[in-house]
Structure formats: C-alpha cells, structure tokens
PDB file of N, CA and C in Angstrom:
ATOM      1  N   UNK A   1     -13.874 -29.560  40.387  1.00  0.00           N
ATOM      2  CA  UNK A   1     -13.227 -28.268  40.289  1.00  0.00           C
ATOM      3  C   UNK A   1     -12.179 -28.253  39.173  1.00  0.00           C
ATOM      4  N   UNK A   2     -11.267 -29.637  38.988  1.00  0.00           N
ATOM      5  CA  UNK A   2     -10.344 -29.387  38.101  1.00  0.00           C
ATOM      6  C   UNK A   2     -11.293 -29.501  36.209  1.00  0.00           C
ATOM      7  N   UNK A   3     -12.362 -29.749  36.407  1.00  0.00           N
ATOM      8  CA  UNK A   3     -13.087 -29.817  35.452  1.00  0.00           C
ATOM      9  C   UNK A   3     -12.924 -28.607  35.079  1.00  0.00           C
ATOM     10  N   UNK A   4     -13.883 -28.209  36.076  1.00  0.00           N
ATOM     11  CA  UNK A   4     -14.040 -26.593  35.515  1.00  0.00           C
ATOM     12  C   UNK A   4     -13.183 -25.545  35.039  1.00  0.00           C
ATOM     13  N   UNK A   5     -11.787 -25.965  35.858  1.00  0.00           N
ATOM     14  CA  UNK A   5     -10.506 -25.009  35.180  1.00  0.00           C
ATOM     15  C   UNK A   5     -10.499 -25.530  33.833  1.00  0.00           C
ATOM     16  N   UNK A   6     -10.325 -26.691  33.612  1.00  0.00           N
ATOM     17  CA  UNK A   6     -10.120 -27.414  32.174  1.00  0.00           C
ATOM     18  C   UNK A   6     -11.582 -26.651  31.005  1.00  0.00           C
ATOM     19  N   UNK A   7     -12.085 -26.516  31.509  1.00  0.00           N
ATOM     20  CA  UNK A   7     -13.303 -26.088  30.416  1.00  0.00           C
ATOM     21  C   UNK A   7     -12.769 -24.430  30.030  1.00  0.00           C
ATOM     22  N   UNK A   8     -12.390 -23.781  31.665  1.00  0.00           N
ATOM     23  CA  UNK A   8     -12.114 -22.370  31.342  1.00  0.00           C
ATOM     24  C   UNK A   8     -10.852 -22.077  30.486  1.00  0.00           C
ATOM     25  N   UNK A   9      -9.602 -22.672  30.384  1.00  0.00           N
ATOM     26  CA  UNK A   9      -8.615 -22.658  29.760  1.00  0.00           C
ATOM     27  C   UNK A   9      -9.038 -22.977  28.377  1.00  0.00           C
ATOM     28  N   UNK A  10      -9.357 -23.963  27.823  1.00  0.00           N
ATOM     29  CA  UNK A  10     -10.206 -24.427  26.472  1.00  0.00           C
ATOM     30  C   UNK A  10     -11.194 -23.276  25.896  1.00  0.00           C
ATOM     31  N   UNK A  11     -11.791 -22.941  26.664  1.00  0.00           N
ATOM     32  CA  UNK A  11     -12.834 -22.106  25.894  1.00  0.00           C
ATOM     33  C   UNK A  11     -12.200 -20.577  26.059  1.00  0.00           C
ATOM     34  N   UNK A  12     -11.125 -19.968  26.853  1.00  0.00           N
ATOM     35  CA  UNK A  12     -10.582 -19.106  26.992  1.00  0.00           C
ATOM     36  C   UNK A  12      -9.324 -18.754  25.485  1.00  0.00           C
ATOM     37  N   UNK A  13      -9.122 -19.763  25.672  1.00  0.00           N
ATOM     38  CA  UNK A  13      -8.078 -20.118  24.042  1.00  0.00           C
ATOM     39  C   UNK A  13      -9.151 -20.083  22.511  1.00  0.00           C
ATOM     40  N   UNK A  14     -10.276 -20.872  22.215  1.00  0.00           N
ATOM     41  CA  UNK A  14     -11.149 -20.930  21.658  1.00  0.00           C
ATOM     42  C   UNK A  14     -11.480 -19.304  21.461  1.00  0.00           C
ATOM     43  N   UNK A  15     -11.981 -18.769  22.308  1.00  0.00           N
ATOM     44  CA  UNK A  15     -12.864 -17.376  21.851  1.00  0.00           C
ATOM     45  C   UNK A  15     -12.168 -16.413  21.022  1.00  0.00           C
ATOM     46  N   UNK A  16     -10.630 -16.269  21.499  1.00  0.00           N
ATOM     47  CA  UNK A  16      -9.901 -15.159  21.103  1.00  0.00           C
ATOM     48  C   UNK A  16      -9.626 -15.798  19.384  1.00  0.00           C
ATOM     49  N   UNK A  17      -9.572 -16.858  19.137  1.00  0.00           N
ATOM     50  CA  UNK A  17      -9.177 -17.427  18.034  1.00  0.00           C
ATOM     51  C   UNK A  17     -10.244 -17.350  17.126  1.00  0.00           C
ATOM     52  N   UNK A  18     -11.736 -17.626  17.202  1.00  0.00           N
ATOM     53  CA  UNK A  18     -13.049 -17.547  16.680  1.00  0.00           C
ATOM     54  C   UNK A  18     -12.846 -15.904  16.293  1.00  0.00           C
ATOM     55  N   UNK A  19     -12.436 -15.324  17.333  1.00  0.00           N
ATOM     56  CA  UNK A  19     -12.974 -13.378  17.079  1.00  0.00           C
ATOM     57  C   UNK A  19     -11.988 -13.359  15.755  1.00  0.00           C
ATOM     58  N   UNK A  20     -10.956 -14.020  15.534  1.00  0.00           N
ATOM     59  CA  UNK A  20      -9.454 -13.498  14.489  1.00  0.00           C
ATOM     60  C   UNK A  20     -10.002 -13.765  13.846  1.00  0.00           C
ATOM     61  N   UNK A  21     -10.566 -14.780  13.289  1.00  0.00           N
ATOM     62  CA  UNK A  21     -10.793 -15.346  11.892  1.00  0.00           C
ATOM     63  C   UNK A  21     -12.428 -14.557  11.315  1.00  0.00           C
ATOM     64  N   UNK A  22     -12.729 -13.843  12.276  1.00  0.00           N
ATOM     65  CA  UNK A  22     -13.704 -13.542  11.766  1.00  0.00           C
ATOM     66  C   UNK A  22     -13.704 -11.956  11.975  1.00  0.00           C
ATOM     67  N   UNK A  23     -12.607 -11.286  11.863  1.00  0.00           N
ATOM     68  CA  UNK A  23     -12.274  -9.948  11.807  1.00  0.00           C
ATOM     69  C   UNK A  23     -12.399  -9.886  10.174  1.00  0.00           C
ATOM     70  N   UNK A  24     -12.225  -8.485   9.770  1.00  0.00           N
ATOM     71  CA  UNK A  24     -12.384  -8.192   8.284  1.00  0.00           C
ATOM     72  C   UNK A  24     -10.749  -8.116   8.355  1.00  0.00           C
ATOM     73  N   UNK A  25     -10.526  -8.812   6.746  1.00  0.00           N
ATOM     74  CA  UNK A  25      -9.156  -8.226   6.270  1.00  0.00           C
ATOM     75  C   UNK A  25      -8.875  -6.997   6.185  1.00  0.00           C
ATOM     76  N   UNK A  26      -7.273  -6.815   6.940  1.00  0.00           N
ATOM     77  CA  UNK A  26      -7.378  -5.682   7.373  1.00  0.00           C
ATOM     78  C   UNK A  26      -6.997  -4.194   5.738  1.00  0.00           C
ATOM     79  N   UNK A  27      -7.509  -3.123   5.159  1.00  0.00           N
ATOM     80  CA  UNK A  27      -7.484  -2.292   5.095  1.00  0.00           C
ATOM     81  C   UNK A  27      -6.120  -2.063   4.274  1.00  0.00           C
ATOM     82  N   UNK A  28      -5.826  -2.207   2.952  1.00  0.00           N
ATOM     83  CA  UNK A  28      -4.923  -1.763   2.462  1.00  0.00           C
ATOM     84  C   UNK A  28      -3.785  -0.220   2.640  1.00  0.00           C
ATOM     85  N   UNK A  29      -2.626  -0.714   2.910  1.00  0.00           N
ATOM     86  CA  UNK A  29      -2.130   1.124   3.664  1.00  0.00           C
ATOM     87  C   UNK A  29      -1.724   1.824   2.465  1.00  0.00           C
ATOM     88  N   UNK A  30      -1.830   3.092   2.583  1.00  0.00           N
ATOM     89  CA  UNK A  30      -1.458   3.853   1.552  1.00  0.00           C
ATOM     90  C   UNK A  30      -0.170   4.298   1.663  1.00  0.00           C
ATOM     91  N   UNK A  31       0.813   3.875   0.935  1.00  0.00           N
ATOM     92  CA  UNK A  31       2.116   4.905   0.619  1.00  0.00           C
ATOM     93  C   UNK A  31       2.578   5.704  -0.323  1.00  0.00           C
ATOM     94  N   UNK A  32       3.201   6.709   0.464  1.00  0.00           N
ATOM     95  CA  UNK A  32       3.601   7.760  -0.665  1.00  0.00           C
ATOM     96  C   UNK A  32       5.193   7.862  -1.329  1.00  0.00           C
ATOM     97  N   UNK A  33       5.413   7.748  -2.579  1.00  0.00           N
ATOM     98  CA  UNK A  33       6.816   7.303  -2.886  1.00  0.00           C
ATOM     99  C   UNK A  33       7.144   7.970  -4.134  1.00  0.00           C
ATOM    100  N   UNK A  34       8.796   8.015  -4.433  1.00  0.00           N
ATOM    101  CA  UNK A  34       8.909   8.366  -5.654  1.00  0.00           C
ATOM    102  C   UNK A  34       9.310   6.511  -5.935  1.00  0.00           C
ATOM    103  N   UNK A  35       8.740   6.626  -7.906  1.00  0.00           N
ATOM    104  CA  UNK A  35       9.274   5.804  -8.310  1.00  0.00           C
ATOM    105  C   UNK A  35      10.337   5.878  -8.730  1.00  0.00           C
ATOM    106  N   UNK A  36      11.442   4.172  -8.341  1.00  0.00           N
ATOM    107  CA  UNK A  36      12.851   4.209  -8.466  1.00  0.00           C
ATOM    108  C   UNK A  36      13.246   3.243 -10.257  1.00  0.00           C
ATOM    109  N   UNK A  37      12.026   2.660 -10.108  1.00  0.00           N
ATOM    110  CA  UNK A  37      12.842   1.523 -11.570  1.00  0.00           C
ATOM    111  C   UNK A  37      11.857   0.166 -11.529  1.00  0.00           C
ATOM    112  N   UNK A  38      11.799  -0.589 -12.065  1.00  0.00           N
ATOM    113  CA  UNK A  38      10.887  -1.809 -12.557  1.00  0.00           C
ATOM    114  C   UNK A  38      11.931  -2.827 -12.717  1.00  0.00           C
ATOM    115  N   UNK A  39      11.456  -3.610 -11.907  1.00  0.00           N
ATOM    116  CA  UNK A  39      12.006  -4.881 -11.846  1.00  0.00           C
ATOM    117  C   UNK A  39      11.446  -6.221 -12.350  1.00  0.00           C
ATOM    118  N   UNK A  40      10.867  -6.927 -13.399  1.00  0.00           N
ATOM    119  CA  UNK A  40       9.696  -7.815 -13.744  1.00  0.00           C
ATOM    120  C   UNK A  40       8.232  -7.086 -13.450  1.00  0.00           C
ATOM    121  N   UNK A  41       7.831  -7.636 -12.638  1.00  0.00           N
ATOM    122  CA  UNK A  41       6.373  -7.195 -12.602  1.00  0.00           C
ATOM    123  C   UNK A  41       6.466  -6.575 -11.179  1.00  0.00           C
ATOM    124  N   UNK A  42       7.466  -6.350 -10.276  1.00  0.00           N
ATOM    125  CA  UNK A  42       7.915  -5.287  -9.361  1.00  0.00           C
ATOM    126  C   UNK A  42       8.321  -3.618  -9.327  1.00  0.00           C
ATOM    127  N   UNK A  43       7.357  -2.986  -8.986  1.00  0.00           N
ATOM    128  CA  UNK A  43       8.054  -1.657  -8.914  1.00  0.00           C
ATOM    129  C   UNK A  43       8.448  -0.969  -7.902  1.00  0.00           C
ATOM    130  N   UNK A  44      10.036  -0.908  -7.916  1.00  0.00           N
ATOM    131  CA  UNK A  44      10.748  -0.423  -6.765  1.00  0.00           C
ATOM    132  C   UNK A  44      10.604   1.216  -6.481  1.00  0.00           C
ATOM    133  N   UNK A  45      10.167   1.861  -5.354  1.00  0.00           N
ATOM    134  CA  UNK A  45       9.634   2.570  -4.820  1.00  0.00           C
ATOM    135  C   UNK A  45      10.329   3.330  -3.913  1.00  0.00           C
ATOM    136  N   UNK A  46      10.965   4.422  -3.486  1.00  0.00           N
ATOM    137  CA  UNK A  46      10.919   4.838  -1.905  1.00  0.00           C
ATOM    138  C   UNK A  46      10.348   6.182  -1.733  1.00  0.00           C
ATOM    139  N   UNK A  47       9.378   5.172  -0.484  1.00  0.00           N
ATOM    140  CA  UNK A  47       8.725   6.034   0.454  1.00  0.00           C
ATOM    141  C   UNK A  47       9.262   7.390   0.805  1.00  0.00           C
ATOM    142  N   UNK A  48       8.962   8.621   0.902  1.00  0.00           N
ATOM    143  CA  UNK A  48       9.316   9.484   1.409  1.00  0.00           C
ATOM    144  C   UNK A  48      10.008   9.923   2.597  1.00  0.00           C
ATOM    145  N   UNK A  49      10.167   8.649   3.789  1.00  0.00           N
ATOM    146  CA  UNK A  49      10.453   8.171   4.820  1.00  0.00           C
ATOM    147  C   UNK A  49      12.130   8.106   4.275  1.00  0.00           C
ATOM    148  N   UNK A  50      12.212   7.387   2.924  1.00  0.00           N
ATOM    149  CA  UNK A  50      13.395   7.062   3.074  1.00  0.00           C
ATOM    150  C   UNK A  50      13.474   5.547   2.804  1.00  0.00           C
ATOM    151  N   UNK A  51      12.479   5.058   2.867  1.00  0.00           N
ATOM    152  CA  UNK A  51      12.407   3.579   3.150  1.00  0.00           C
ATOM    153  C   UNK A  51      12.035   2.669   1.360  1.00  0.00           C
ATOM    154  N   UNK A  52      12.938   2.080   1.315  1.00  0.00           N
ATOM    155  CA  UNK A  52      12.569   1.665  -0.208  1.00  0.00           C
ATOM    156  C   UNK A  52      11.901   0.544   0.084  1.00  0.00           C
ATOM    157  N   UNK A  53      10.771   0.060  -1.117  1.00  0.00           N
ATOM    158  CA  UNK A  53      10.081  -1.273  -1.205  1.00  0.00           C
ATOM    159  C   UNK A  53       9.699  -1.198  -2.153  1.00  0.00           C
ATOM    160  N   UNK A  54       9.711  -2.844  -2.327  1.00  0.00           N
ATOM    161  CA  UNK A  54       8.576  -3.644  -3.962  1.00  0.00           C
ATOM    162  C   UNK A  54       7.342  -3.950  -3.945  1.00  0.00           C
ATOM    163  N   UNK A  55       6.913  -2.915  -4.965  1.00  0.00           N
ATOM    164  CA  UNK A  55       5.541  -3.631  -4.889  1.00  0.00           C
ATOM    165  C   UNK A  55       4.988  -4.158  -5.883  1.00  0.00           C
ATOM    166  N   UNK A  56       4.287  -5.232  -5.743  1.00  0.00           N
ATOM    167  CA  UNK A  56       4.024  -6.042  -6.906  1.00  0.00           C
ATOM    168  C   UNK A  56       2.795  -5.636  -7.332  1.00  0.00           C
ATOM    169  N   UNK A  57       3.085  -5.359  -8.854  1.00  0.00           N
ATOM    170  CA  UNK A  57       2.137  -4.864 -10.057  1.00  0.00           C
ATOM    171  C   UNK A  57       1.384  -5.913 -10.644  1.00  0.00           C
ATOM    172  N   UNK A  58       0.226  -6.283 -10.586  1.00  0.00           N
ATOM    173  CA  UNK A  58      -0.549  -7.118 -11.551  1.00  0.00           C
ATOM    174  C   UNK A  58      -1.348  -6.778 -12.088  1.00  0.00           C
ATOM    175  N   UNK A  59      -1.751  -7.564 -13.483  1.00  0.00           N
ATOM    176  CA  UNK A  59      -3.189  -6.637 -14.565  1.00  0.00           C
ATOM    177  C   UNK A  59      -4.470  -6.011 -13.536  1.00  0.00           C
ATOM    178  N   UNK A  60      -4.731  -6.456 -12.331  1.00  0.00           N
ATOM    179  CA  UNK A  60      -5.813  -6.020 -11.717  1.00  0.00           C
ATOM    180  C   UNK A  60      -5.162  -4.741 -11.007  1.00  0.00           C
ATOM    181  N   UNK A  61      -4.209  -4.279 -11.272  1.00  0.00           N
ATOM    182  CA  UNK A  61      -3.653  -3.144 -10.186  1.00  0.00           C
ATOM    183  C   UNK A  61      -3.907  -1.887 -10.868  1.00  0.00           C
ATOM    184  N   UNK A  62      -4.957  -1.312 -10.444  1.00  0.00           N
ATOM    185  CA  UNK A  62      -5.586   0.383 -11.406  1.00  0.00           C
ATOM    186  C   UNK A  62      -4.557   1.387 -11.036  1.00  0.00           C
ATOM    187  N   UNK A  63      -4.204   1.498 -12.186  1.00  0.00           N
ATOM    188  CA  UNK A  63      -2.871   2.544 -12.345  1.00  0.00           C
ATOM    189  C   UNK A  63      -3.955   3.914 -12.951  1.00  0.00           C
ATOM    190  N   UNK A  64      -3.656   5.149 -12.379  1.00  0.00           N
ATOM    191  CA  UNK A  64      -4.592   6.046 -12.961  1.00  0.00           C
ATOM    192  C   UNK A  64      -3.546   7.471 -12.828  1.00  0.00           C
ATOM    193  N   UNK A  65      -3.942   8.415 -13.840  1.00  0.00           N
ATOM    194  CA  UNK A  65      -2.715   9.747 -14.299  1.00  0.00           C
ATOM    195  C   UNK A  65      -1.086   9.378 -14.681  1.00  0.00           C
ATOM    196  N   UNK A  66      -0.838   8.064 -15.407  1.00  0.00           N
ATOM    197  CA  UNK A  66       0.000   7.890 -15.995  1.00  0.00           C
ATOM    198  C   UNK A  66       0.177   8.464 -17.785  1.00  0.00           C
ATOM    199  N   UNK A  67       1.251   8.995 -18.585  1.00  0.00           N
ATOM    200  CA  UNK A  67       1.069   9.644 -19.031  1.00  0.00           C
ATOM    201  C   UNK A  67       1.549   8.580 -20.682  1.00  0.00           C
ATOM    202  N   UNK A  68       2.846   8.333 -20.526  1.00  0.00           N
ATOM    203  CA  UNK A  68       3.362   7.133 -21.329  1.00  0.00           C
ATOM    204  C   UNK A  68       2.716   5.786 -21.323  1.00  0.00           C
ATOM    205  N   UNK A  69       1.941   5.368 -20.938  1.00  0.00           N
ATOM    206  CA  UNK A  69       1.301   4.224 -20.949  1.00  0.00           C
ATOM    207  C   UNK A  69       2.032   3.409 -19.566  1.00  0.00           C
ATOM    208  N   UNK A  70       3.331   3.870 -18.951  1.00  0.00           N
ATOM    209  CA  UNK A  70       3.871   3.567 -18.017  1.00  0.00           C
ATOM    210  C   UNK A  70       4.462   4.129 -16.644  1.00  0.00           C
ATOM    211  N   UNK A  71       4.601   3.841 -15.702  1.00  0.00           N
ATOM    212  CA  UNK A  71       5.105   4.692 -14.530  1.00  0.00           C
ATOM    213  C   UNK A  71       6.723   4.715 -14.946  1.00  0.00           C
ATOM    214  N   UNK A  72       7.462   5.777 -14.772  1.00  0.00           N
ATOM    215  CA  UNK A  72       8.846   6.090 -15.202  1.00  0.00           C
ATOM    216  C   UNK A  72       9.257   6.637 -13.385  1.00  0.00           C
ATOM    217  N   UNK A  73      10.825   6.320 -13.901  1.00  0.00           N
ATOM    218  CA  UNK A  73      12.003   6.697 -12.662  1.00  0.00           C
ATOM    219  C   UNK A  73      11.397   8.436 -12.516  1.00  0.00           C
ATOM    220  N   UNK A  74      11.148   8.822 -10.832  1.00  0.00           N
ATOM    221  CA  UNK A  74      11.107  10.151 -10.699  1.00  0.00           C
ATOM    222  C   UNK A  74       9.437  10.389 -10.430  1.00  0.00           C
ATOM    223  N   UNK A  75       8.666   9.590 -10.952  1.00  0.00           N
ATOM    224  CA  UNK A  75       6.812   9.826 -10.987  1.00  0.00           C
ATOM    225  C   UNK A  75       6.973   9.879  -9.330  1.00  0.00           C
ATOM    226  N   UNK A  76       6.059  10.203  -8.778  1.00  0.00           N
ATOM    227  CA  UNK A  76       5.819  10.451  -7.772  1.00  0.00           C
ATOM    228  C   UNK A  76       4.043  10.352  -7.270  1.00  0.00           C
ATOM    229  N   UNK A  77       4.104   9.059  -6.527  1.00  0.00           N
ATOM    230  CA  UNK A  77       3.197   8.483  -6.648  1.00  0.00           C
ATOM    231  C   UNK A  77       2.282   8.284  -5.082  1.00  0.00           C
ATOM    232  N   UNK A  78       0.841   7.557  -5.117  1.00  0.00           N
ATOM    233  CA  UNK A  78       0.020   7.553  -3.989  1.00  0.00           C
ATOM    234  C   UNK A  78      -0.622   6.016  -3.927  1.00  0.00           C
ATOM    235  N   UNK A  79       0.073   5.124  -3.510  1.00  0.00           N
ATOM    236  CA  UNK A  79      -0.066   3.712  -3.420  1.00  0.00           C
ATOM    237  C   UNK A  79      -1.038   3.282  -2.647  1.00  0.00           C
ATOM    238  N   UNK A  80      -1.650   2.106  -2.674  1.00  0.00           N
ATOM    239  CA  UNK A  80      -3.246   1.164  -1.587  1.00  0.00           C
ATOM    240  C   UNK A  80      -2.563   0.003  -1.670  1.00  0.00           C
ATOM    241  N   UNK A  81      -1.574  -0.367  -0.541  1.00  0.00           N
ATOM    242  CA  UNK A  81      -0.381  -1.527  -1.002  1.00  0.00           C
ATOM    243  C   UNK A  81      -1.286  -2.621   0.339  1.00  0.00           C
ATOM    244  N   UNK A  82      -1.197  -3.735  -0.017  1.00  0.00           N
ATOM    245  CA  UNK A  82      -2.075  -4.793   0.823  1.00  0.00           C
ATOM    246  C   UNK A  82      -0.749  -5.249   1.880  1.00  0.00           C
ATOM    247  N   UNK A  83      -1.049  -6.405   2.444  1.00  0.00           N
ATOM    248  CA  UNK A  83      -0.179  -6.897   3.118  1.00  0.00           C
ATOM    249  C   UNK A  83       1.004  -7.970   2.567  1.00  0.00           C
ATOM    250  N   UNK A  84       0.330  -8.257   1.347  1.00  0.00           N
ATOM    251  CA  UNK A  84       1.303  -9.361   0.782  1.00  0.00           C
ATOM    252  C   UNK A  84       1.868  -8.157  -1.058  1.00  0.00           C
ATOM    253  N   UNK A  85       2.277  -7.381  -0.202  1.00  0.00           N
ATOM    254  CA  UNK A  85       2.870  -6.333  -0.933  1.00  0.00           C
ATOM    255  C   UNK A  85       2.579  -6.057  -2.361  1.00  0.00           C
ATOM    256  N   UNK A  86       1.478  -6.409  -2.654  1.00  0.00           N
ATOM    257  CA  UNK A  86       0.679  -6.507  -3.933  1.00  0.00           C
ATOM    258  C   UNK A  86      -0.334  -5.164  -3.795  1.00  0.00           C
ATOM    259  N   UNK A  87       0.108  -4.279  -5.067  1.00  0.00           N
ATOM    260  CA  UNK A  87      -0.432  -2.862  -5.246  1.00  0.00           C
ATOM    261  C   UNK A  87      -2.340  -2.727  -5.388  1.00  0.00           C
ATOM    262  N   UNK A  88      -2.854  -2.452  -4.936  1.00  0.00           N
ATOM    263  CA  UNK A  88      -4.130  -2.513  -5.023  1.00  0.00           C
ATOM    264  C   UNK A  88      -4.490  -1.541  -6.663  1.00  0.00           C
ATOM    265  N   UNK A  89      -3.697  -0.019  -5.973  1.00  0.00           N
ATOM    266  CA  UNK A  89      -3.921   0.870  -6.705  1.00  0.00           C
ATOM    267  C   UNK A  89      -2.643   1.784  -6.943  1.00  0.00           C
ATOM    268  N   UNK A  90      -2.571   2.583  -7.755  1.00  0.00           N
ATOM    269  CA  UNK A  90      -1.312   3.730  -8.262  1.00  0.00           C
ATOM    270  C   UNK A  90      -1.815   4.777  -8.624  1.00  0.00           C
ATOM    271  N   UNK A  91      -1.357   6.094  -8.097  1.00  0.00           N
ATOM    272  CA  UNK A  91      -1.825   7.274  -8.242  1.00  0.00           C
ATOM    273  C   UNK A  91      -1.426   7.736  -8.793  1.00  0.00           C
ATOM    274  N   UNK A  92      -0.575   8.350  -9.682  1.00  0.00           N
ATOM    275  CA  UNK A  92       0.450   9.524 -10.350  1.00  0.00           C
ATOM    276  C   UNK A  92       0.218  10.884  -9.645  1.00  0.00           C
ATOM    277  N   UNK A  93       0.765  11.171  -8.420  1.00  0.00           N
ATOM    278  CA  UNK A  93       0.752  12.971  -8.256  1.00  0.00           C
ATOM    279  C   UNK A  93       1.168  13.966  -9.511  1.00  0.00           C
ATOM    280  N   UNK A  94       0.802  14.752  -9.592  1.00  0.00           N
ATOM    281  CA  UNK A  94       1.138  16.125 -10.204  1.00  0.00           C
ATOM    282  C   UNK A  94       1.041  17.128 -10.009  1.00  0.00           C
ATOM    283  N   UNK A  95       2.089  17.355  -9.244  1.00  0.00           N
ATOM    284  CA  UNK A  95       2.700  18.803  -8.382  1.00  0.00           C
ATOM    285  C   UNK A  95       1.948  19.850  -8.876  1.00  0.00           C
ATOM    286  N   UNK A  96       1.292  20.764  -7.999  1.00  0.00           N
ATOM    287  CA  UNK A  96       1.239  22.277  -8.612  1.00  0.00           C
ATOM    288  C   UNK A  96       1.976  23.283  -8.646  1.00  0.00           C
ATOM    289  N   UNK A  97       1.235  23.722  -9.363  1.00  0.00           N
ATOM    290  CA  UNK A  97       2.559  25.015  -9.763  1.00  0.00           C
ATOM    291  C   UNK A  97       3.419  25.751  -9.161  1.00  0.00           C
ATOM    292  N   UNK A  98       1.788  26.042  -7.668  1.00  0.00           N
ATOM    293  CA  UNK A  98       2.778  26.949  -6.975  1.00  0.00           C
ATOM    294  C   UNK A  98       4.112  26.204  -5.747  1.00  0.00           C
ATOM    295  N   UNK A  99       3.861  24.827  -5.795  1.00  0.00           N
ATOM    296  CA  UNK A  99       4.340  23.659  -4.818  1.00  0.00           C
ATOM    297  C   UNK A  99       5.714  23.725  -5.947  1.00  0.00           C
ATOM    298  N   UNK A 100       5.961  24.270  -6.970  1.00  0.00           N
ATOM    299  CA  UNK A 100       7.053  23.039  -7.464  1.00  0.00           C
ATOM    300  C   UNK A 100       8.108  24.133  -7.507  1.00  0.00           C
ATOM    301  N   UNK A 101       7.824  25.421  -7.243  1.00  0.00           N
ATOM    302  CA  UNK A 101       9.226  26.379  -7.004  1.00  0.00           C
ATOM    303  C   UNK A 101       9.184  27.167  -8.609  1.00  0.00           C
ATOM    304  N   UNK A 102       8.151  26.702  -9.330  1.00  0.00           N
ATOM    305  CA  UNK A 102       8.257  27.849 -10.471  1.00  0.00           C
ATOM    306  C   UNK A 102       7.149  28.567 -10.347  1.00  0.00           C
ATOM    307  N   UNK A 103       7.542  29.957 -11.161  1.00  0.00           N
ATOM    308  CA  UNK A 103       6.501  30.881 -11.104  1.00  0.00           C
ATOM    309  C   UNK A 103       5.012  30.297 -11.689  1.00  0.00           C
ATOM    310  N   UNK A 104       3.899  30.582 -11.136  1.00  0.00           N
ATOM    311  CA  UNK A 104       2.586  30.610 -11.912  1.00  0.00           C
ATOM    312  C   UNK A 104       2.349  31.461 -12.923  1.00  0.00           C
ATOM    313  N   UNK A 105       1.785  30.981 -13.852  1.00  0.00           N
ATOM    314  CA  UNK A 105       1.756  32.235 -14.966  1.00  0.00           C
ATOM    315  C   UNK A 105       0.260  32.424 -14.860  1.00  0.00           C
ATOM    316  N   UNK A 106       0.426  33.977 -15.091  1.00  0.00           N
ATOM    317  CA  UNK A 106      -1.121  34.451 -14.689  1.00  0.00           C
ATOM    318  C   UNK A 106      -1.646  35.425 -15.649  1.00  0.00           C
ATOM    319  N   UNK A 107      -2.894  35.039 -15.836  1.00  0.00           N
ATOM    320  CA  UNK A 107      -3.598  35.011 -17.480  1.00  0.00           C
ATOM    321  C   UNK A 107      -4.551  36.935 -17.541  1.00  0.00           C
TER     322      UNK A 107
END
C-alpha cells in the first residue's frame, strides 16, 4: 500500500510538470503607450494606465508608420511586448481628424 502512495505522489508531481514544458510560449501582450525618450537600445514608454516601462528595441523589432527614421518623445504607439520585455513589434498611431479636436476639412 505504501508503494502505491509513493508511485501516486511521483507521478502526480511528474504530469503537471510534463504538461508546462510542453505548453506553447505564451503570446506576446500588446501595449498601448505614449513614447517618453530612448535610453541605449531601451525605449521608455507609458502605458496609458499610467504605468511607465522599458522596452527593449533590437534590429529584429519591426517598427512600422515611423516618419523620421525614428520613434520621437509624444508618438503614440501599439506595442507586441514578450515577456522578457523585448519589443516584438511598434506601431506608430495616427490620430484622426475627427479624434484629435480639430476641425475636418471638407472638400
């Protein structure tokens, strides 16, 4: 009998550990932020929340609707930030017209 507890504890520990490692990495989250400033290859960010963070920029990180060749203080942006705070991707928003409090001009 004490066998059998011993097998169930062992293989009870075992299963849950087999299922982790063989889950998919989880799903890069998207945040939404204005940009604050560049720090090395860090760009400091806060979330709309309020909540500031770094995220790290590398040559593989697809930056797309940037206008200067660079993200500047004030861009306002749509992030795919991983878990080890490394940017997947960078969005550049660009407000519309009728969102930004000026008139539309109409043709």
């Amino acid at each position: 009998m004490a066998l059998l507890f011993a097998l169930y504890f062992v293989f009870a520990s075992i299963v849950p550990a087999a299922a982790q490692e063989s889950s998919p990495a989880t799903a890069p989250a998207a945040i939404k932020a204005d940009v604050m400033y560049w720090e090395g290859n860090e760009l400091i960010v806060k979330e709309f929340s309020g909540h500031e963070m770094r995220l790290i920029v590398t040559p593989d990180t697809k930056i797309e609707g940037v206008v200067a060749g660079r993200l500047k203080t004030g861009d306002k942006i749509v992030a795919q930030v991983g878990e080890d705070r490394r940017a997947r991707s960078i969005v550049v928003q660009v407000p519309d017209a009728e969102s930004s409090g000026s008139p539309a001009r109409v043709r």
